[in-house]
C-alpha atoms as a PDB file:
ATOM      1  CA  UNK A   1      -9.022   3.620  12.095  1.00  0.00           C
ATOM      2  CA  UNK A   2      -5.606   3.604  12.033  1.00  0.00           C
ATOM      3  CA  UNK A   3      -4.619   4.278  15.411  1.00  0.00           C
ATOM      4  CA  UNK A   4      -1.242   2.237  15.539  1.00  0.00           C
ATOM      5  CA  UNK A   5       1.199   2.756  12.833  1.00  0.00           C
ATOM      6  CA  UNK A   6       4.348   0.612  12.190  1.00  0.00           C
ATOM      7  CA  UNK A   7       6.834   2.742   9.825  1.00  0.00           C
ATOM      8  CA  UNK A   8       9.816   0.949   8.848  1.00  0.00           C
ATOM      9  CA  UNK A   9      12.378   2.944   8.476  1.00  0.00           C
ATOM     10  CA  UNK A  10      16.353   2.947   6.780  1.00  0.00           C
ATOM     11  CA  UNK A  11      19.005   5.544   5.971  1.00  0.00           C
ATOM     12  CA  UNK A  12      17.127   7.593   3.359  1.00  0.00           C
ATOM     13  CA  UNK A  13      13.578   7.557   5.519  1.00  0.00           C
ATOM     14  CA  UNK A  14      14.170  10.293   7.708  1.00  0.00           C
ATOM     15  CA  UNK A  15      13.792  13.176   5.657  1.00  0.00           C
ATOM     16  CA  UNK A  16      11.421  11.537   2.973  1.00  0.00           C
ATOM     17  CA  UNK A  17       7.680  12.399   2.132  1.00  0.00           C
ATOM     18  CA  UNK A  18       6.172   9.259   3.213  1.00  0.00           C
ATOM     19  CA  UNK A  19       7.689  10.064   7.143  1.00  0.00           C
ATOM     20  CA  UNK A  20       5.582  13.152   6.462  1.00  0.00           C
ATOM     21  CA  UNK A  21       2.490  11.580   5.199  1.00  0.00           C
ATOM     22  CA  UNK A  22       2.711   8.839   7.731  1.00  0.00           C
ATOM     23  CA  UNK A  23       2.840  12.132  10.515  1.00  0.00           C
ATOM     24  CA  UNK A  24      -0.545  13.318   8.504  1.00  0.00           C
ATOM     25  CA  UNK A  25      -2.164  10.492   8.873  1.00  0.00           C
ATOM     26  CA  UNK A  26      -0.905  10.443  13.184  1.00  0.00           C
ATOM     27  CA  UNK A  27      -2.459  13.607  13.431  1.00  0.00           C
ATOM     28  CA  UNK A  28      -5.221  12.761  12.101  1.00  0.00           C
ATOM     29  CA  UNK A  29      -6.527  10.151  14.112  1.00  0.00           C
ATOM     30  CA  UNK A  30      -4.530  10.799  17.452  1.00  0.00           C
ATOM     31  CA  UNK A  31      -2.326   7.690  16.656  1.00  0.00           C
ATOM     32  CA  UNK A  32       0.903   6.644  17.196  1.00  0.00           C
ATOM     33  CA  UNK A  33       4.273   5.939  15.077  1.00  0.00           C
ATOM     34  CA  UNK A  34       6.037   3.030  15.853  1.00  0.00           C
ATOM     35  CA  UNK A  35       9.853   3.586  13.967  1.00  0.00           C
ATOM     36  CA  UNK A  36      11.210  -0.116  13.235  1.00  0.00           C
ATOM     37  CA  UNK A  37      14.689  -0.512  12.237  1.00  0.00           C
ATOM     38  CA  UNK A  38      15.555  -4.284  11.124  1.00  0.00           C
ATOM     39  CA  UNK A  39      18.762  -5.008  11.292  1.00  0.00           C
ATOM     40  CA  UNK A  40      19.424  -7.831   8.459  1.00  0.00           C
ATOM     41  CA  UNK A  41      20.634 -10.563   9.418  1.00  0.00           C
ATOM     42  CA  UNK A  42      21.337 -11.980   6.383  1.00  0.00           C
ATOM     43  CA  UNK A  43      24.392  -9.442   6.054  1.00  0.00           C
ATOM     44  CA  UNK A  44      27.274  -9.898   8.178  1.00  0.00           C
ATOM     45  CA  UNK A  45      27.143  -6.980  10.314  1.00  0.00           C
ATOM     46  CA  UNK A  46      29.417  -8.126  13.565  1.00  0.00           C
ATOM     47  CA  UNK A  47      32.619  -5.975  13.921  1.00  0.00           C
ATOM     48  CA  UNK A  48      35.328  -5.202  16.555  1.00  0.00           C
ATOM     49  CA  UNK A  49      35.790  -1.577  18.270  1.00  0.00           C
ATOM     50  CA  UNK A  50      38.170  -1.671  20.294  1.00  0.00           C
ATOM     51  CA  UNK A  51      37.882  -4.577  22.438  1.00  0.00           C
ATOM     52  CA  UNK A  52      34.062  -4.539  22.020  1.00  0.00           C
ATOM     53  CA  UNK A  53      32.259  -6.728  19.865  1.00  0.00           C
ATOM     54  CA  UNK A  54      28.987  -4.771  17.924  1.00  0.00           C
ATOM     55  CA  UNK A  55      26.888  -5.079  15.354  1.00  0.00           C
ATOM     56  CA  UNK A  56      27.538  -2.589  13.341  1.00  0.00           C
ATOM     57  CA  UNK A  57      24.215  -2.660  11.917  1.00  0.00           C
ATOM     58  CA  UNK A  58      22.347  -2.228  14.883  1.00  0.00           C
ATOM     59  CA  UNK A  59      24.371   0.545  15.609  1.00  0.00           C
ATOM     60  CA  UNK A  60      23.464   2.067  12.348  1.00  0.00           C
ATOM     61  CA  UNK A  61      19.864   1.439  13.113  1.00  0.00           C
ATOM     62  CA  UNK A  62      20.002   3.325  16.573  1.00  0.00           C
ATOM     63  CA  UNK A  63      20.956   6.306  14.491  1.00  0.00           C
ATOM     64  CA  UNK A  64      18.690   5.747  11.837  1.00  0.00           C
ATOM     65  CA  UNK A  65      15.578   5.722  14.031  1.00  0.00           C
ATOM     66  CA  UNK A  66      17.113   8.662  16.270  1.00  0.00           C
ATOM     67  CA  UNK A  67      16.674  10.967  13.423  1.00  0.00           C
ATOM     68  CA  UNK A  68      13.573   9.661  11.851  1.00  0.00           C
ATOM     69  CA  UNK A  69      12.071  10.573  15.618  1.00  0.00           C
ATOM     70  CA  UNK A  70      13.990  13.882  15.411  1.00  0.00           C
ATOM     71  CA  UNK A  71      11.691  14.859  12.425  1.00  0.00           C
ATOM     72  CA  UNK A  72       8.539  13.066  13.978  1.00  0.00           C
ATOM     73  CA  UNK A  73       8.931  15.347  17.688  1.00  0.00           C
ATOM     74  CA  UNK A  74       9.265  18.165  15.421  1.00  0.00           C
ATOM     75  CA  UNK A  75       6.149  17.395  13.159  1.00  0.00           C
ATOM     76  CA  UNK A  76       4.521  16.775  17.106  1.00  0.00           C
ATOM     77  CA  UNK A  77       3.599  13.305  16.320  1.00  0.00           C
ATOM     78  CA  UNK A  78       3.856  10.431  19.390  1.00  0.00           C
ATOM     79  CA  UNK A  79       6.228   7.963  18.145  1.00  0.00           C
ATOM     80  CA  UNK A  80       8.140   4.863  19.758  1.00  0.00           C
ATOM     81  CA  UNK A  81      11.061   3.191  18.324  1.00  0.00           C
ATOM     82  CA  UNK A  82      12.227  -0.402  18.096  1.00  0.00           C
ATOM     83  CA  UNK A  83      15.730  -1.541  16.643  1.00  0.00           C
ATOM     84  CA  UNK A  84      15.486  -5.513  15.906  1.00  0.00           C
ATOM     85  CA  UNK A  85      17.139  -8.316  14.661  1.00  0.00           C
ATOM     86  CA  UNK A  86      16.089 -10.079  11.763  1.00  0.00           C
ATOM     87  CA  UNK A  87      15.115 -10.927   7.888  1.00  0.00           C
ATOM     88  CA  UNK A  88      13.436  -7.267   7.101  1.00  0.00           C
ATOM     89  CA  UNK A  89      10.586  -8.273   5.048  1.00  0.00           C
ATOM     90  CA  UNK A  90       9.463 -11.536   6.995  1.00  0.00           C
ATOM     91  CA  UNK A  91      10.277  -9.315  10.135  1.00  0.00           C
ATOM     92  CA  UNK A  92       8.198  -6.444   9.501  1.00  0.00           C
ATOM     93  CA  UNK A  93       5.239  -8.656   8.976  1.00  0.00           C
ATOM     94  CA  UNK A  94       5.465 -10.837  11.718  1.00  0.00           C
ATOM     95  CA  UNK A  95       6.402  -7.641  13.844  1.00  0.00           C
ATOM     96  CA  UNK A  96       3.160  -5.688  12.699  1.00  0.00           C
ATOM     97  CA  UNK A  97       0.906  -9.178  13.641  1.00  0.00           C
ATOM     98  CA  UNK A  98       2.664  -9.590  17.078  1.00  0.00           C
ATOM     99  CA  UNK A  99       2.264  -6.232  17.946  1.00  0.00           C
ATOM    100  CA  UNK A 100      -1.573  -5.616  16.347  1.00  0.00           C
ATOM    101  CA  UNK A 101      -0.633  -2.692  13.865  1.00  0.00           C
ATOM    102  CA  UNK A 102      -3.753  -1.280  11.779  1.00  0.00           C
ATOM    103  CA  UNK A 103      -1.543   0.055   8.854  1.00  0.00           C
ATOM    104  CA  UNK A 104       2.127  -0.678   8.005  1.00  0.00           C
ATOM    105  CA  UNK A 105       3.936   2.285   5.783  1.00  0.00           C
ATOM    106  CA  UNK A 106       5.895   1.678   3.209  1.00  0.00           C
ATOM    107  CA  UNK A 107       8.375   3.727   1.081  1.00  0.00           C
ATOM    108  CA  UNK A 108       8.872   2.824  -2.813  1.00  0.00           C
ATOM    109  CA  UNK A 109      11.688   4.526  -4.533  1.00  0.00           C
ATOM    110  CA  UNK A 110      10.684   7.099  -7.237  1.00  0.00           C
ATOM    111  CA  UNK A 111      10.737   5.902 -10.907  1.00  0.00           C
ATOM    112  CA  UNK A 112      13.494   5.570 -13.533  1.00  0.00           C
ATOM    113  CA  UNK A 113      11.790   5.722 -16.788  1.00  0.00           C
ATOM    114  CA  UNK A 114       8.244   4.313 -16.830  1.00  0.00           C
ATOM    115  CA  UNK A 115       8.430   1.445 -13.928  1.00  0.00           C
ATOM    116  CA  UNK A 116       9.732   1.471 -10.286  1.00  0.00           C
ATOM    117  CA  UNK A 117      12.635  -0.545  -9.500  1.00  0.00           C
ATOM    118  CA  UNK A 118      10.388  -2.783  -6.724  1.00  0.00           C
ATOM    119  CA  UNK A 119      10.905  -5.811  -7.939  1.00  0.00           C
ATOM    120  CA  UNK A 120      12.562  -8.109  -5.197  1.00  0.00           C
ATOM    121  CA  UNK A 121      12.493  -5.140  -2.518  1.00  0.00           C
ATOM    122  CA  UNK A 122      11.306  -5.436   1.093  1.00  0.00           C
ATOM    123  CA  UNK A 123       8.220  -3.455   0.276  1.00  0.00           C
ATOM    124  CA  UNK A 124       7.006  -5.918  -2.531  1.00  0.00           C
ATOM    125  CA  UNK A 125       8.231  -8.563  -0.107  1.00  0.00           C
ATOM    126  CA  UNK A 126       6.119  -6.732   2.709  1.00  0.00           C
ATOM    127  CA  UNK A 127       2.871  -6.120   0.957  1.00  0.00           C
ATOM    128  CA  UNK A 128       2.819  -9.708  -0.559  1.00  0.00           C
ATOM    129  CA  UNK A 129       3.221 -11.508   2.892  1.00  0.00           C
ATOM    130  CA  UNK A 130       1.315  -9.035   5.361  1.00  0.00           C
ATOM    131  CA  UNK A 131      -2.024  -9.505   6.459  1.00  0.00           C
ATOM    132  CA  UNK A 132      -2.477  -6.028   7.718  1.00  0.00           C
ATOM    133  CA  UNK A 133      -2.992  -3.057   5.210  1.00  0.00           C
ATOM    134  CA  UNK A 134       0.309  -1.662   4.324  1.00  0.00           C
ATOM    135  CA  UNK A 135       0.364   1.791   2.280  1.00  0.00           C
ATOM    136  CA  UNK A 136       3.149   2.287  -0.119  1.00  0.00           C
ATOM    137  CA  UNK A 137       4.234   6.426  -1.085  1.00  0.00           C
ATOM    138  CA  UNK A 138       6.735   7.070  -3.740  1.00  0.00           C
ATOM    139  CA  UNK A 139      10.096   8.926  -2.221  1.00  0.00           C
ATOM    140  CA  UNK A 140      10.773  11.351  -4.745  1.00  0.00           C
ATOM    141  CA  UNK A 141      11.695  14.386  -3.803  1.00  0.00           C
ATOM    142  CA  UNK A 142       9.839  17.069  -6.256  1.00  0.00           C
ATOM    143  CA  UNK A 143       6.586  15.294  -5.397  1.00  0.00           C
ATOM    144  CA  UNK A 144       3.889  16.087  -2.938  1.00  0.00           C
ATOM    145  CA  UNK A 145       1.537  13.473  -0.864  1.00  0.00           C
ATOM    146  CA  UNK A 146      -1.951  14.638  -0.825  1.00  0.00           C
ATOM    147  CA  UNK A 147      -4.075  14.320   2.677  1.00  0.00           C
ATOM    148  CA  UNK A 148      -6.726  14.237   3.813  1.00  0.00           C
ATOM    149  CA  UNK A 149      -7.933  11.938   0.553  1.00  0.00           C
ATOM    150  CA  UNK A 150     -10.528  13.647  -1.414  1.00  0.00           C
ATOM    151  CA  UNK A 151     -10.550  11.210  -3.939  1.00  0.00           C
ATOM    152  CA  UNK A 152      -9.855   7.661  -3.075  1.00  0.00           C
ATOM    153  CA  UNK A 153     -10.059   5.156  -6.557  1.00  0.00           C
ATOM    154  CA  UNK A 154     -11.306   1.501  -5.422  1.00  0.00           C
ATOM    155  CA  UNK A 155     -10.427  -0.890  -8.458  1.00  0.00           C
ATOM    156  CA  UNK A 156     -12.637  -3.694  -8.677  1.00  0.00           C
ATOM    157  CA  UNK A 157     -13.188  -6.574 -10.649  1.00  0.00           C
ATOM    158  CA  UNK A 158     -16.206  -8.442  -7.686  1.00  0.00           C
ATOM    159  CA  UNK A 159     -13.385 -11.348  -7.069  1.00  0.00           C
ATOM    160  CA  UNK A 160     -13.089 -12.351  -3.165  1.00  0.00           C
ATOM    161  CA  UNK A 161      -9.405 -10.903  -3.027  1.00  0.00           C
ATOM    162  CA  UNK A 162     -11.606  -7.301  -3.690  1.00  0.00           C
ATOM    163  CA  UNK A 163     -13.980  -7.279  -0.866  1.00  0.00           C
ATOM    164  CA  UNK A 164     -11.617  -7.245   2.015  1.00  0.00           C
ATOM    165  CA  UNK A 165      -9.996  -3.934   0.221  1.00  0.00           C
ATOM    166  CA  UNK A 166     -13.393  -2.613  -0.800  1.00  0.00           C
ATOM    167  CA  UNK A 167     -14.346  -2.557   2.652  1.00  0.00           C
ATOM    168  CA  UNK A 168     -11.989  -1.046   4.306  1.00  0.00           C
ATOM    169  CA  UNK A 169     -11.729   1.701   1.265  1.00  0.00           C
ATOM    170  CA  UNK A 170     -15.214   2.085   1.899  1.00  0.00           C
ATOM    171  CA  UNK A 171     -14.787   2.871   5.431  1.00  0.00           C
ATOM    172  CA  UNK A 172     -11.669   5.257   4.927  1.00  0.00           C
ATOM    173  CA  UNK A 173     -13.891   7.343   2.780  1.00  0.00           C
ATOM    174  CA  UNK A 174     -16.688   7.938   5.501  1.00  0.00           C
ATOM    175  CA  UNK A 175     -13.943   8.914   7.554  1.00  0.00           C
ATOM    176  CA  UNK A 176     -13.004  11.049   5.460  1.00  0.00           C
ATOM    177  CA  UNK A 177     -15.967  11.770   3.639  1.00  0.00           C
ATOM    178  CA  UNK A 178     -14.230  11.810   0.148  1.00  0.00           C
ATOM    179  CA  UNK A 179     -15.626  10.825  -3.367  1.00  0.00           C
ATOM    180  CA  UNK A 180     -15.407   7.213  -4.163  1.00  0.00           C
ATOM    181  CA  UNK A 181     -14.290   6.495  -7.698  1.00  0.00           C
ATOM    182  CA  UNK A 182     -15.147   2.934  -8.443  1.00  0.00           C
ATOM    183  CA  UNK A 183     -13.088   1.309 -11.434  1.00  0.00           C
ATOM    184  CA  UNK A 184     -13.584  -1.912 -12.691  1.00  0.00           C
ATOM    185  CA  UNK A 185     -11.271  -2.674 -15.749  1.00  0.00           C
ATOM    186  CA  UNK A 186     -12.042  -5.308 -18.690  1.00  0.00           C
ATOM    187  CA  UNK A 187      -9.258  -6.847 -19.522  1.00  0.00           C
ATOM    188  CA  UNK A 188      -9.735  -7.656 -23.517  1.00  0.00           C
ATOM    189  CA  UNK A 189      -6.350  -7.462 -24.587  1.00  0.00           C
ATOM    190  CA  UNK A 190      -6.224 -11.350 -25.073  1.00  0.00           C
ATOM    191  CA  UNK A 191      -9.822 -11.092 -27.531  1.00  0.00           C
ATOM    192  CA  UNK A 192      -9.992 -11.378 -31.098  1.00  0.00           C
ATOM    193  CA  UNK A 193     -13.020 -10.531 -33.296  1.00  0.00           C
ATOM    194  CA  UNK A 194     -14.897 -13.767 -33.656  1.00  0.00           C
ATOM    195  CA  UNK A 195     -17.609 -14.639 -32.098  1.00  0.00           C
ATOM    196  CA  UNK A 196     -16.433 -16.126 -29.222  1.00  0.00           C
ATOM    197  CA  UNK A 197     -14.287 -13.494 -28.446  1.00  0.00           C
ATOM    198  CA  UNK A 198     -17.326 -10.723 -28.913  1.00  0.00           C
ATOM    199  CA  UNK A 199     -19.416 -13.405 -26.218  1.00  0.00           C
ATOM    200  CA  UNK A 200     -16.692 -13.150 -24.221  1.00  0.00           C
ATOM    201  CA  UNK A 201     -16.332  -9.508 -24.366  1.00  0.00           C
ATOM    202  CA  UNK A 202     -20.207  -9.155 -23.362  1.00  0.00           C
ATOM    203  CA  UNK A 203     -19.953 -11.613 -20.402  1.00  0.00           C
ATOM    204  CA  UNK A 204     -16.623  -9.288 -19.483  1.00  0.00           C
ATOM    205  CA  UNK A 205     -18.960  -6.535 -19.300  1.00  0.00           C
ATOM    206  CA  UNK A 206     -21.606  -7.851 -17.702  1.00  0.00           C
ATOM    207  CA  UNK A 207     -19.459  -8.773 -14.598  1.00  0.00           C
ATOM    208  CA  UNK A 208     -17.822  -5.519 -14.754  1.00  0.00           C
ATOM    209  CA  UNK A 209     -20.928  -3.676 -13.702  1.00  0.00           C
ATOM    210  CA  UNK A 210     -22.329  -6.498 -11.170  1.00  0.00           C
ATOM    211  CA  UNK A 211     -18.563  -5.850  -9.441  1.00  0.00           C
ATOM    212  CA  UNK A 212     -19.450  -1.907  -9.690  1.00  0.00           C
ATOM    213  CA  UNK A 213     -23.030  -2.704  -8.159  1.00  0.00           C
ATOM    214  CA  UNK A 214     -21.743  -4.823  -5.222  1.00  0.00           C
ATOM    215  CA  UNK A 215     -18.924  -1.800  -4.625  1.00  0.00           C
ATOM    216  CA  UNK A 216     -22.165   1.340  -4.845  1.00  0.00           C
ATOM    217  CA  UNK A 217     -24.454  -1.276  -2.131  1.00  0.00           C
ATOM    218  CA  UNK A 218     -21.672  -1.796   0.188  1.00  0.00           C
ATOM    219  CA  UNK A 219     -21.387   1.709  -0.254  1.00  0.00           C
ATOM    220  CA  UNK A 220     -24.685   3.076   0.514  1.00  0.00           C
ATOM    221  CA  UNK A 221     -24.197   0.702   4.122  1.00  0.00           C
ATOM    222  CA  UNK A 222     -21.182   2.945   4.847  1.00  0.00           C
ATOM    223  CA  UNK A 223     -22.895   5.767   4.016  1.00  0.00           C
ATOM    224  CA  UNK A 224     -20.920   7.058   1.143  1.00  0.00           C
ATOM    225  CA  UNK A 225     -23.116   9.032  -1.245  1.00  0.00           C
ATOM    226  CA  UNK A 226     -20.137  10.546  -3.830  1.00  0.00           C
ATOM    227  CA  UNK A 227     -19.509   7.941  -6.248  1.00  0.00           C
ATOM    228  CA  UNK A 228     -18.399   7.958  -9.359  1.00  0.00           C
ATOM    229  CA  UNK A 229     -18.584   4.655 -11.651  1.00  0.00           C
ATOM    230  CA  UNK A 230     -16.413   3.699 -14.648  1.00  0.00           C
ATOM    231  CA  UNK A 231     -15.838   1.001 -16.462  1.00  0.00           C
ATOM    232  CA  UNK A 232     -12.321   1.178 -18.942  1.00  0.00           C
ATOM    233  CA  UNK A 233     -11.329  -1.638 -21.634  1.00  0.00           C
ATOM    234  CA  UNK A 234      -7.295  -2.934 -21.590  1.00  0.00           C
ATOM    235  CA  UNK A 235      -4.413  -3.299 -19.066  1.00  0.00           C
ATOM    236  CA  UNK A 236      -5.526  -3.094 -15.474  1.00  0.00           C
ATOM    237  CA  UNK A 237      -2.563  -1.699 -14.075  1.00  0.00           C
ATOM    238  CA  UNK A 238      -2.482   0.822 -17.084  1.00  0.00           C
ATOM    239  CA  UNK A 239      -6.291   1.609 -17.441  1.00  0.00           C
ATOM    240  CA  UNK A 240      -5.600   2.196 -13.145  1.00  0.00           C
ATOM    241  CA  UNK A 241      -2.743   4.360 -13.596  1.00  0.00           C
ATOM    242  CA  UNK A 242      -3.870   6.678 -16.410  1.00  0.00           C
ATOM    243  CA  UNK A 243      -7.249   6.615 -13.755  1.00  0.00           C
ATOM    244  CA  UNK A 244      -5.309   8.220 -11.072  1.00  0.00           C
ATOM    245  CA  UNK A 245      -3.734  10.804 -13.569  1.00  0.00           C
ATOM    246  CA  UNK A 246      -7.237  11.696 -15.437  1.00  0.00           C
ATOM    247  CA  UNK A 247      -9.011  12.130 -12.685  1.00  0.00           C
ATOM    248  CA  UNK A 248      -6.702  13.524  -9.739  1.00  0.00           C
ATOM    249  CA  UNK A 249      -6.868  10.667  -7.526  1.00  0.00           C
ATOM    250  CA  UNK A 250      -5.305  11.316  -3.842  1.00  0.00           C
ATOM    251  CA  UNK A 251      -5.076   7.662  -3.311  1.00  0.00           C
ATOM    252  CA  UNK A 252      -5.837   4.219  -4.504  1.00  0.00           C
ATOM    253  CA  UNK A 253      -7.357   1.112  -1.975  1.00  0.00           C
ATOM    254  CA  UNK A 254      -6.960  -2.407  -4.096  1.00  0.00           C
ATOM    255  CA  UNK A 255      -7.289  -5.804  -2.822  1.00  0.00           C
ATOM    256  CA  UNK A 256      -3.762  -8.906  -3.628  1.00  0.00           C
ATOM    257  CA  UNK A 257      -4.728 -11.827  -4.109  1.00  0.00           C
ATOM    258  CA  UNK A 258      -5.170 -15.113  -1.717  1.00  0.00           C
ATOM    259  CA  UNK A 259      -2.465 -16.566  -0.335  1.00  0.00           C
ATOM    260  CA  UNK A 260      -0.727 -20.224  -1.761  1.00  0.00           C
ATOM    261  CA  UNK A 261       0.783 -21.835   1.257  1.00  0.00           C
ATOM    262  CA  UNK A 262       2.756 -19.112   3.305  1.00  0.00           C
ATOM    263  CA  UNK A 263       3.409 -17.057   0.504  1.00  0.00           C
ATOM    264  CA  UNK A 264       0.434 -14.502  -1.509  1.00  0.00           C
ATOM    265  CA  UNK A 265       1.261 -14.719  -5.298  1.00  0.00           C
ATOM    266  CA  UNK A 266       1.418 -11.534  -6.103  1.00  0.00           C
ATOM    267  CA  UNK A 267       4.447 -11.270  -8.169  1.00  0.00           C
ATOM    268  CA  UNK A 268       3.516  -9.805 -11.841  1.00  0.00           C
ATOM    269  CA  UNK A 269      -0.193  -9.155 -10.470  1.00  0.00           C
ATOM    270  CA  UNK A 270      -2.450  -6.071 -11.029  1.00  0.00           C
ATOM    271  CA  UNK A 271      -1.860  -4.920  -7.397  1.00  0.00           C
ATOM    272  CA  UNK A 272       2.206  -5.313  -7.822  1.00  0.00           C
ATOM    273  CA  UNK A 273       2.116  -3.043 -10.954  1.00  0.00           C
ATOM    274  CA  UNK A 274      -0.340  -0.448  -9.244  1.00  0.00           C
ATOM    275  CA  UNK A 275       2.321   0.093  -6.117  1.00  0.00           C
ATOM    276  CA  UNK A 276       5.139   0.189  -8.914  1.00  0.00           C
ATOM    277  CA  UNK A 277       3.400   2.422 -11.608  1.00  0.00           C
ATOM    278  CA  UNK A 278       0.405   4.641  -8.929  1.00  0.00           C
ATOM    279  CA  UNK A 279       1.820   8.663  -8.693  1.00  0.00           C
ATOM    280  CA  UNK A 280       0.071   8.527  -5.353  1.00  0.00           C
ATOM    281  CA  UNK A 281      -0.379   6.220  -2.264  1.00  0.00           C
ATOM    282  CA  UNK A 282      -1.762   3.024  -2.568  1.00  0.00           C
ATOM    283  CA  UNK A 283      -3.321   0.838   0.364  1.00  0.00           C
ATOM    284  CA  UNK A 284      -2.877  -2.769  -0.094  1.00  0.00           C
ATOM    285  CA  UNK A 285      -5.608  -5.429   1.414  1.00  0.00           C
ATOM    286  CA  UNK A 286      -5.033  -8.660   1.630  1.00  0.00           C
ATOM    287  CA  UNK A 287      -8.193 -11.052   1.126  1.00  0.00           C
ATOM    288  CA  UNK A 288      -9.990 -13.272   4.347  1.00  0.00           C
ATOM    289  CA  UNK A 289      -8.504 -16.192   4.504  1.00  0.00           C
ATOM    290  CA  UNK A 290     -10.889 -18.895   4.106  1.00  0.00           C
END
């Protein structure tokens, strides 16, 4: 399933959880690590030693993937690396199409306070613009990353940008054979108490459980027989993240939304919040284009 694995790396990477769970998930299915180092063009990285003329960035990134494979050889993973020119983000994605990646990893940074400083980083960049599935792990370091996934949490709410991710959840649970936790979450923040609102609310719910039903039949194709099925009332992203915390979650599979010429909006979106906010992994899907 994922047999080729691009993992970005930078200065901090080497030593981090997420080079570890990436290793997990090598070992797992027999694949392979592919250590990227982007050197950012967008800096001005060209120096003099000497009489030579180098990028000192590249040289930086020679040295940053050297030790990232240090750790990799020692975990007995088979890795390549790959030091490259270019705007990260942008990079990264069109590096992981080119090359036919099945999963591009991700670090966040840990939180300060309630929220992850993301915002603007090459990982949001990365999982707005990529059309393969890119998992994103925290970096703190008291934390542990939980594999294999006993538990994998597939939000839901039946739109088209789900069913790519719902899939492909699905199918990571068979390998795995973990409990499915479907979640679909009414959002009824924005309701009042007349009428309207209450018809509103009852429509709401109504599509909550058709998006639960389509998740369970898709899942009895895959054959995936532990489910569990909830429906929660307010925030998404909040209703999601206290779902992960309740209920011991090992990792979440969610779906961004469609793309809007070459960009995905996904700034201030459900799936944004969940890789900001999620104590755990959390494998983005982009939709099928149509």
């Amino acid at each position: 399933m994922y047999e080729r694995i691009l993992l970005p790396v930078y200065e901090s990477t080497s030593s981090s959880a997420v080079l570890h769970h990436a290793s997990e998930l090598a070992h797992w299915d027999d694949a392979e690590i592919r250590l990227l180092f982007v050197a950012d063009t967008t800096r001005d990285s060209v120096t003099v030693v000497g009489n030579d003329v180098v990028d000192a960035l590249e040289r930086e990134g020679e040295s940053v993937v050297d030790e990232a494979a240090e750790t990799l050889q020692n975990l007995g993973v088979d890795y390549s690396t790959d030091v490259v020119q270019g705007n990260p983000a942008p990079t990264i994605v069109e590096y992981a199409e080119e090359y036919d990646y099945d999963l591009v990893v991700m670090p966040t940074h840990g939180r300060e306070g309630i929220s992850r400083q993301l915002r603007g980083s090459v990982t949001e960049k990365v999982v707005r613009l990529s059309d393969r599935p890119v998992l994103t792990a925290r970096m703190k370091p008291d934390e542990e990353l939980t594999f294999p996934y006993d538990r994998i949490l597939i939000p839901t709410d039946g739109s088209r940008s789900t069913k790519r991710a719902t899939s492909h959840g699905l199918a990571l649970a068979a390998e795995l054979d973990a409990t499915v936790h479907v979640l679909s979450v009414v959002d009824d923040s924005a309701l009042g108490f007349d009428v309207r609102s209450m018809l509103s609310g009852e429509e709401s719910e109504r599509g909550a459980n058709e998006a639960i039903s389509k998740v369970v039949e898709e899942a009895n194709e895959h054959g995936v027989t532990k489910l569990a099925e909830t429906i929660e009332h307010g925030s998404p992203s909040e209703a999601i993240r206290e779902y992960v915390e309740g209920n011991d979650i090992h990792a979440v599979v969610m779906g961004t939304t469609g793309r809007s010429g070459v960009d995905r909006i996904l700034l201030g979106s459900v799936a944004e919040q969940t890789v900001r906010s999620a104590p755990v992994p959390v494998i983005t899907v982009s939709p099928d284009e149509e």
